[in-house]
N, C-alpha and C. Protein backbone atom coordinates (compact mmCIF):
# COMPACT_ATOMS: atom_id res chain seq x y z
N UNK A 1 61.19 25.70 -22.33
CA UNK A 1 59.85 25.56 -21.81
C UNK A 1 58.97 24.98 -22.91
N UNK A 2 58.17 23.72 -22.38
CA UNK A 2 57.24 23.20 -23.62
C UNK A 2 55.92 24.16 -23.69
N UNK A 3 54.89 23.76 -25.09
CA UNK A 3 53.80 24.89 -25.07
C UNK A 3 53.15 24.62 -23.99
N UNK A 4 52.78 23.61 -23.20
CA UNK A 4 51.86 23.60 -22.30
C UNK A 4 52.18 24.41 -20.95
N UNK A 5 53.37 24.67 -20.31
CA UNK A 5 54.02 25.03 -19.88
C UNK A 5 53.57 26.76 -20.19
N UNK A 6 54.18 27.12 -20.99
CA UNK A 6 53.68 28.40 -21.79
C UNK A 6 52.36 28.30 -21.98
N UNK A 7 51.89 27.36 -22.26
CA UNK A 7 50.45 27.80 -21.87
C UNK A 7 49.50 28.07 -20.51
N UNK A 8 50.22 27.09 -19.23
CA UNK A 8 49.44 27.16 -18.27
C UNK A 8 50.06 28.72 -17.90
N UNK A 9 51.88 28.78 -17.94
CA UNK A 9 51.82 30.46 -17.47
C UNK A 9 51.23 32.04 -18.22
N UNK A 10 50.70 31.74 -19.25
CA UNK A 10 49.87 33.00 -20.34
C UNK A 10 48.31 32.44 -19.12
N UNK A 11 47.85 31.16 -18.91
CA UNK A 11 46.68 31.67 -18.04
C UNK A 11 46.51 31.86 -16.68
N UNK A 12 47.83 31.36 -16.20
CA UNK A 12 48.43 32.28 -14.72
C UNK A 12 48.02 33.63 -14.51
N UNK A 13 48.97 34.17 -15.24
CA UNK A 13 49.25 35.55 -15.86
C UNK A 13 48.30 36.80 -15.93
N UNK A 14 47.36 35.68 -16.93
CA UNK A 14 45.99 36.13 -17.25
C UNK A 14 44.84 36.38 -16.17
N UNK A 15 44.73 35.47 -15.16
CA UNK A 15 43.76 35.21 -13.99
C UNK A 15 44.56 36.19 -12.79
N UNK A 16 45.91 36.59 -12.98
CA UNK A 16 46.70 37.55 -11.70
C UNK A 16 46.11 39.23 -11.91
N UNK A 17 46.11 39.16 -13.52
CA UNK A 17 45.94 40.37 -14.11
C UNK A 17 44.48 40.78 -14.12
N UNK A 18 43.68 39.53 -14.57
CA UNK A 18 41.90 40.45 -13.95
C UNK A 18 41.94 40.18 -12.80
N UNK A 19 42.40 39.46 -11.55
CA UNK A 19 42.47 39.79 -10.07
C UNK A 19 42.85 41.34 -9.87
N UNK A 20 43.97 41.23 -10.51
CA UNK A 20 44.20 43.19 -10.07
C UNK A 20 43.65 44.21 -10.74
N UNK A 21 42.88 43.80 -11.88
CA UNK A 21 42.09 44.58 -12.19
C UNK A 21 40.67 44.80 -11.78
N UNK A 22 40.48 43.69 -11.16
CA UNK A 22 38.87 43.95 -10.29
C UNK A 22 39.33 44.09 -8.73
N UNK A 23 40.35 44.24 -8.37
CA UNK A 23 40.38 44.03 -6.65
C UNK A 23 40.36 42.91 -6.45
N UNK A 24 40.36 42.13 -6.95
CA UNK A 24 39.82 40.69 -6.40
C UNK A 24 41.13 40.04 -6.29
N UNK A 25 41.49 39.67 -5.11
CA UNK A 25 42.63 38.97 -5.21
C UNK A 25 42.17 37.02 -3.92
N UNK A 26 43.10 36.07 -4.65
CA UNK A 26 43.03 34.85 -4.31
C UNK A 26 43.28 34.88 -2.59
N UNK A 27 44.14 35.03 -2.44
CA UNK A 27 44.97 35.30 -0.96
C UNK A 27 44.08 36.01 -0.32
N UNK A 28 43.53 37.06 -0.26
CA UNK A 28 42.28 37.64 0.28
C UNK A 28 41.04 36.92 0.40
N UNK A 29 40.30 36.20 -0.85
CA UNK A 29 40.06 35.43 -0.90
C UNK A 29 39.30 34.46 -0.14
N UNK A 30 41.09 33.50 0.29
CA UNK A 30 41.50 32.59 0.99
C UNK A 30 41.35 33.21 2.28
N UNK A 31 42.11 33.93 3.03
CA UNK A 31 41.70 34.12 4.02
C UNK A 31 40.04 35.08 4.66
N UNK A 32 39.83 35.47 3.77
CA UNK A 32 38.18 35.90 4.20
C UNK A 32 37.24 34.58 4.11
N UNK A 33 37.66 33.67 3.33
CA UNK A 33 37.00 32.04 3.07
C UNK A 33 36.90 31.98 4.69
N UNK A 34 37.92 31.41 5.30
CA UNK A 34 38.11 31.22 6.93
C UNK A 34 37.53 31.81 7.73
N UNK A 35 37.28 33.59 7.39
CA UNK A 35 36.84 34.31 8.25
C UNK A 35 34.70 33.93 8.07
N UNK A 36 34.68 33.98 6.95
CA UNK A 36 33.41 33.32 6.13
C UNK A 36 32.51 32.50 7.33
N UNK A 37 33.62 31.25 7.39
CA UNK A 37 33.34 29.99 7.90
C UNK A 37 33.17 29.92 9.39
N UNK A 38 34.23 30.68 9.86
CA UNK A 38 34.28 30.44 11.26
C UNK A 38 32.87 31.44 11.84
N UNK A 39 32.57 32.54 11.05
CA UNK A 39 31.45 33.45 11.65
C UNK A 39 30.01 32.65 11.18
N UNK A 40 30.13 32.06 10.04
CA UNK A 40 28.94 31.33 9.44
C UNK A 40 28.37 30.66 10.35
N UNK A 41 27.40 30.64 11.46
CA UNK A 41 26.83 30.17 12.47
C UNK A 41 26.14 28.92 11.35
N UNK A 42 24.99 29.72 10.84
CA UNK A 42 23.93 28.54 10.38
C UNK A 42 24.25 28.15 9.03
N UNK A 43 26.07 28.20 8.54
CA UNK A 43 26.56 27.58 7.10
C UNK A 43 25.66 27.96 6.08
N UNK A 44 25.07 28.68 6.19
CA UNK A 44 24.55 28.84 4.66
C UNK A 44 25.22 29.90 3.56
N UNK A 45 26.26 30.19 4.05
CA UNK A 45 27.90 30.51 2.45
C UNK A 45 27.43 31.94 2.75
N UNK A 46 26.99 33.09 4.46
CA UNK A 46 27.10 34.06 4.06
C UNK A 46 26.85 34.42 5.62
N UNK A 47 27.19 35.65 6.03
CA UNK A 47 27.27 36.19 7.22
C UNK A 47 26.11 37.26 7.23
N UNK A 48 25.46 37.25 8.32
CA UNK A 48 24.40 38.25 8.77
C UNK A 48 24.91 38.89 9.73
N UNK A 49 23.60 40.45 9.84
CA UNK A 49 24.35 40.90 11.33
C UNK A 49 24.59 40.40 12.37
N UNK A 50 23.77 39.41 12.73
CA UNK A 50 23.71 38.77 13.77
C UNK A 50 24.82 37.93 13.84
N UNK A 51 25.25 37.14 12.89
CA UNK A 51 26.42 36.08 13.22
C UNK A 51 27.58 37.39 13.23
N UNK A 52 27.98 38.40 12.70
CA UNK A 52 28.71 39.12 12.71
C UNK A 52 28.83 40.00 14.20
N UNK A 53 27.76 40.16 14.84
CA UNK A 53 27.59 40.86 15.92
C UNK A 53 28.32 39.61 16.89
N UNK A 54 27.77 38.78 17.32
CA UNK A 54 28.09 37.27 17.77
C UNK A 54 29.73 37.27 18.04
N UNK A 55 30.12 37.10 16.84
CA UNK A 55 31.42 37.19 16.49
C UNK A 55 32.07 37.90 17.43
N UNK A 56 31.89 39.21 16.74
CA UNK A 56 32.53 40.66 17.47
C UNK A 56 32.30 40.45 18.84
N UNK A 57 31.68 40.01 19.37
CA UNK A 57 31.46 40.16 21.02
C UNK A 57 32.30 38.85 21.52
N UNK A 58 32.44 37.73 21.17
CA UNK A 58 33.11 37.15 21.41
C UNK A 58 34.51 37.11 21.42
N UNK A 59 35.38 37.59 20.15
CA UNK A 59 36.53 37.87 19.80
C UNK A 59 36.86 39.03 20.37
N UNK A 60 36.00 39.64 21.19
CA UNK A 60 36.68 41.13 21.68
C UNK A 60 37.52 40.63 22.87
N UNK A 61 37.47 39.77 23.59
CA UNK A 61 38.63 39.20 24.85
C UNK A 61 40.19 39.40 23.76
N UNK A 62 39.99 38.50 22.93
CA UNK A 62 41.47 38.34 21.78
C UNK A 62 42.07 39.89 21.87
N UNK A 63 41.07 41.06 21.45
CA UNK A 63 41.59 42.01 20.85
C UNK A 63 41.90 43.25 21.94
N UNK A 64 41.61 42.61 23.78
CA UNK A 64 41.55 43.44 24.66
C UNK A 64 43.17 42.11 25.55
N UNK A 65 43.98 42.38 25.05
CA UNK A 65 45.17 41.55 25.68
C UNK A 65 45.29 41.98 27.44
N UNK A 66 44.62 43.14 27.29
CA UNK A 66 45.15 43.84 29.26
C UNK A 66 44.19 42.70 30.04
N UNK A 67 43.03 42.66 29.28
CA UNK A 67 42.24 42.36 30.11
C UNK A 67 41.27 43.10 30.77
N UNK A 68 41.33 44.73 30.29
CA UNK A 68 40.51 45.87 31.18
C UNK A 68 39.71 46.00 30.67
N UNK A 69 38.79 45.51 29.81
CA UNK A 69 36.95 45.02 28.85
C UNK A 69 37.07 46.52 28.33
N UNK A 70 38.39 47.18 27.76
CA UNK A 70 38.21 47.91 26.61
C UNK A 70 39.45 47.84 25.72
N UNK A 71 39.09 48.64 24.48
CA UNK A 71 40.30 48.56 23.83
C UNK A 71 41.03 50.18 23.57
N UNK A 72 42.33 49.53 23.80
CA UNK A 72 42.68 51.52 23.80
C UNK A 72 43.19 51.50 22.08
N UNK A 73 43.56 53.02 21.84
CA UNK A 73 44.03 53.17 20.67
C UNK A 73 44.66 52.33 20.10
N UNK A 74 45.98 51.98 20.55
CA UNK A 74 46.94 51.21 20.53
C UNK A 74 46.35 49.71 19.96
N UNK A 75 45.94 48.86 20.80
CA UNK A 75 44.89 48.36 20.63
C UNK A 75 44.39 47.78 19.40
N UNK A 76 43.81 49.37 19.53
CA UNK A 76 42.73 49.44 18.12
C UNK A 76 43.15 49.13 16.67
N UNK A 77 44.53 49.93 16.86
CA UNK A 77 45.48 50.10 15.41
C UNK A 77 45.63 49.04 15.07
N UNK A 78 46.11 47.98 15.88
CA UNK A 78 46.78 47.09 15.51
C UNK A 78 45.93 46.04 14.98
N UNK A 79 44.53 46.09 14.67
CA UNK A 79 43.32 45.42 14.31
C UNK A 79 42.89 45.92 12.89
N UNK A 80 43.66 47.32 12.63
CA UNK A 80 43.17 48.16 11.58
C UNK A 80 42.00 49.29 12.22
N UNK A 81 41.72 49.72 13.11
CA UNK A 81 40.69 50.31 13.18
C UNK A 81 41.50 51.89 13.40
N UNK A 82 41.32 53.02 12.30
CA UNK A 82 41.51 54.33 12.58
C UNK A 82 41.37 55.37 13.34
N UNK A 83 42.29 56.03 13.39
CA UNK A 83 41.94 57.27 14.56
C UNK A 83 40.29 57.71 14.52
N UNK A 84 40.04 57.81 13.31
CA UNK A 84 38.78 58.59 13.16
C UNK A 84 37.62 57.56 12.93
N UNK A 85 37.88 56.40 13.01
CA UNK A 85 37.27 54.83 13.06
C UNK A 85 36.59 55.27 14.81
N UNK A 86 38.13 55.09 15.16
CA UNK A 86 38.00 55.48 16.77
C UNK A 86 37.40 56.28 17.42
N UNK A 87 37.35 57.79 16.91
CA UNK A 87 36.78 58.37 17.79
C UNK A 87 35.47 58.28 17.49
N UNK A 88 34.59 57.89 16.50
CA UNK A 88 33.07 57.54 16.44
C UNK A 88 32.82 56.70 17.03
N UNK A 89 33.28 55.27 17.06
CA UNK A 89 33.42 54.28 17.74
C UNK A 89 33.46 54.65 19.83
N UNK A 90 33.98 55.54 19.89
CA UNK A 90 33.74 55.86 20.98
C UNK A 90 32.96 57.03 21.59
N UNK A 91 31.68 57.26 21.45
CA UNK A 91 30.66 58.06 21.87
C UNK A 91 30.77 59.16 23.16
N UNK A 92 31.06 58.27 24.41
CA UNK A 92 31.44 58.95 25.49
C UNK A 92 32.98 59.53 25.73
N UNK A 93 33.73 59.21 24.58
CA UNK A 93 35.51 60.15 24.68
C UNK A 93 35.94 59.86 26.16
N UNK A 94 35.53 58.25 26.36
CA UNK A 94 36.76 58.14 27.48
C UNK A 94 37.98 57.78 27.12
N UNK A 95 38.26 57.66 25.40
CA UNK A 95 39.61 56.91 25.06
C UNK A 95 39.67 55.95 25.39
N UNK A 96 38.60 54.93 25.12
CA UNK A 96 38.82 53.36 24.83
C UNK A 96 37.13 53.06 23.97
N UNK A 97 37.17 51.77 23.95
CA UNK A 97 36.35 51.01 23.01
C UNK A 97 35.72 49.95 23.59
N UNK A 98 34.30 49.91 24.39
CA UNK A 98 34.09 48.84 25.26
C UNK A 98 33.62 47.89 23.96
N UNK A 99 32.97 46.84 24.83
CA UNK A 99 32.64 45.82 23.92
C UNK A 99 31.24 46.27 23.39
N UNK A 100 30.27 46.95 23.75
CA UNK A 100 28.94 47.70 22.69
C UNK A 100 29.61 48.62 21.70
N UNK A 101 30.52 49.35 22.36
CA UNK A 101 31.13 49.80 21.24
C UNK A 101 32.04 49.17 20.04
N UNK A 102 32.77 47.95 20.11
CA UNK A 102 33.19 47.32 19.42
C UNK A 102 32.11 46.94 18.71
N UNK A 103 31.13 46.36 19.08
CA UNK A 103 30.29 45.32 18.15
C UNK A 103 29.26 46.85 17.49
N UNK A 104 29.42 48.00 17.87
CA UNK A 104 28.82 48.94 17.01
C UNK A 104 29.69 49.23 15.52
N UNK A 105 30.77 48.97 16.28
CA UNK A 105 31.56 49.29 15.02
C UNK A 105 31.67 48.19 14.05
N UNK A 106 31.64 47.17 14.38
CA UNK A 106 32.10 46.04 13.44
C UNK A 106 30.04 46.45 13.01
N UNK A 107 29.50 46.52 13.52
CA UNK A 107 28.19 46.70 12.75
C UNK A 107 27.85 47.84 11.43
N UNK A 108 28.76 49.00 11.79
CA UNK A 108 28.84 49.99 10.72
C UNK A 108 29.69 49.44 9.52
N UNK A 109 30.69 48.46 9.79
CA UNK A 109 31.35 47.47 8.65
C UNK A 109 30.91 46.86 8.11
N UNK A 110 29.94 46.12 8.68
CA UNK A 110 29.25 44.76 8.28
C UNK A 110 28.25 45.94 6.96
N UNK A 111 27.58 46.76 7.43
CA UNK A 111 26.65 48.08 6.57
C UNK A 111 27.52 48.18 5.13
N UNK A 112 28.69 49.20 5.33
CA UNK A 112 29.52 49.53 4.55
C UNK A 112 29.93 47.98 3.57
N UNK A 113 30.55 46.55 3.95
CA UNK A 113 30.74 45.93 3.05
C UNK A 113 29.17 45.23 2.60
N UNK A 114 27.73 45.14 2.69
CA UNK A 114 26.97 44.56 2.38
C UNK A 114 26.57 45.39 1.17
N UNK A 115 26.94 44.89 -0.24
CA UNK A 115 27.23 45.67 -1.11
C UNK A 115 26.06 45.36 -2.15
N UNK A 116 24.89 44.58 -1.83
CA UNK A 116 23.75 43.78 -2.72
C UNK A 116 22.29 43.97 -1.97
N UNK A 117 22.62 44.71 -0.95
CA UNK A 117 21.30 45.12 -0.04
C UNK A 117 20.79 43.81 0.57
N UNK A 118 20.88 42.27 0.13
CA UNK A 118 20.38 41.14 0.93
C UNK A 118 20.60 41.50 2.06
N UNK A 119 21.01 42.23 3.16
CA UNK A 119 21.24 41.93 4.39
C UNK A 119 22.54 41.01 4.74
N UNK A 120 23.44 39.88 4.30
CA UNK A 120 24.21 39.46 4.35
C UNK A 120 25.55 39.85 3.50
N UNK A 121 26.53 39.26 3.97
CA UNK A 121 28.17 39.45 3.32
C UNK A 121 28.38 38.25 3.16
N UNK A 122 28.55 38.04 2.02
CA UNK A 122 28.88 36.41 1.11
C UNK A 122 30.59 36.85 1.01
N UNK A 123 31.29 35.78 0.55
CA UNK A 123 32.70 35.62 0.36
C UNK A 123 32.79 37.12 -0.57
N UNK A 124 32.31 36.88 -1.91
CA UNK A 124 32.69 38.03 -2.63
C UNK A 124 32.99 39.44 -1.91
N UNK A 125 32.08 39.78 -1.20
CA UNK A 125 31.77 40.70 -0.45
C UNK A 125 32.92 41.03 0.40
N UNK A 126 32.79 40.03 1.28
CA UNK A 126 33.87 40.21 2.29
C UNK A 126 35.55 40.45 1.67
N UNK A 127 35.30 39.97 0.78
CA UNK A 127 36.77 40.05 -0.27
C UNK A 127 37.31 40.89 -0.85
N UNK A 128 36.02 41.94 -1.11
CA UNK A 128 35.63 43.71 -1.64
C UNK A 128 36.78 44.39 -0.67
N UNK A 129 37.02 45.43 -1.34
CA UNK A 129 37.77 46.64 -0.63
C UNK A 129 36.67 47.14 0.71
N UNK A 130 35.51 47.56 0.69
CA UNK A 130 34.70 47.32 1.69
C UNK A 130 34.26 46.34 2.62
N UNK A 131 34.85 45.03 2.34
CA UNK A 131 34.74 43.87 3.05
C UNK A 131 36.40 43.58 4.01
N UNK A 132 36.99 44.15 3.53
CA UNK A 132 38.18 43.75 4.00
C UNK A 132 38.13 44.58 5.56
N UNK A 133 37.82 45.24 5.59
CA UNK A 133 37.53 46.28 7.38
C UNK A 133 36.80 45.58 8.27
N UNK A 134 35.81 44.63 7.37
CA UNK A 134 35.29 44.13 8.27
C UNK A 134 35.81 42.55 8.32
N UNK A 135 36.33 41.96 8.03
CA UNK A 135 36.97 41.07 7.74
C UNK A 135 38.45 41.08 9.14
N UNK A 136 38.72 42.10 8.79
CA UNK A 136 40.16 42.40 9.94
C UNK A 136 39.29 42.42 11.08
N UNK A 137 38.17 42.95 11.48
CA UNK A 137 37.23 42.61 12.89
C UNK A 137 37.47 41.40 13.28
N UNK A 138 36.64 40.50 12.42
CA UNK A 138 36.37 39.20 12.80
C UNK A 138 37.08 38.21 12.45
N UNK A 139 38.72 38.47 12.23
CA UNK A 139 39.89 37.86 12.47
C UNK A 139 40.16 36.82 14.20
């Protein structure tokens, strides 16, 4: 191996190792970039409640495959959303998740990852261990 070689992998190496030392990883990243973009209504490099609410109400057909305008547990899991996600998420305990209730929940996410008080979730954010919940929403 020549030095440059050895050199680009010591700053590989280097940039893998403060990724895992801050949480911050590329691949996450990358795909919250996408999630970023596609919710970014008015492009300005950051998501509000509103484009996030938007979102959620739209993408809830995707995440209701029956077709019965709720989501059951089952469902739910497979989106990431927890038993105990779930049962707050569902107020009236009929054992499902309509679509006010979906977009309540992706709203308590959007809360939890807005980690700078602006009101919005910028890439960083969404990239956060608190951003990633809401991120799997608006997949």
């Amino acid at each position: 191996m020549n030095r440059f070689n050895l050199m680009g992998l010591a700053v590989g190496l280097s940039l893998s190792a403060a990724a895992s030392l801050t949480g911050f990883s590329h691949v996450a990243l990358a795909a919250d970039t996408d999630v970023l973009k596609a919710v970014d209504s008015d492009h300005d490099g950051s998501i509000d409640l509103k484009e996030a609410s938007a979102a959620a109400a739209s993408h809830f057909a995707a995440l209701d495959p029956d077709g019965d305008g709720s989501i059951d547990k089952k469902e739910a899991a497979a989106v990431g959303i927890t038993d105990e996600e779930f049962a707050k998420a569902d107020p009236d305990k009929d054992g499902s998740i309509d679509k006010k209730e979906f977009v309540a929940l992706v709203a308590a996410r959007f809360a939890a990852a807005e980690q700078d008080n602006d009101k919005t979730v910028d890439a960083k954010e969404l990239a956060s261990a608190k951003g990633q919940p809401l991120a799997a929403l608006l997949k």
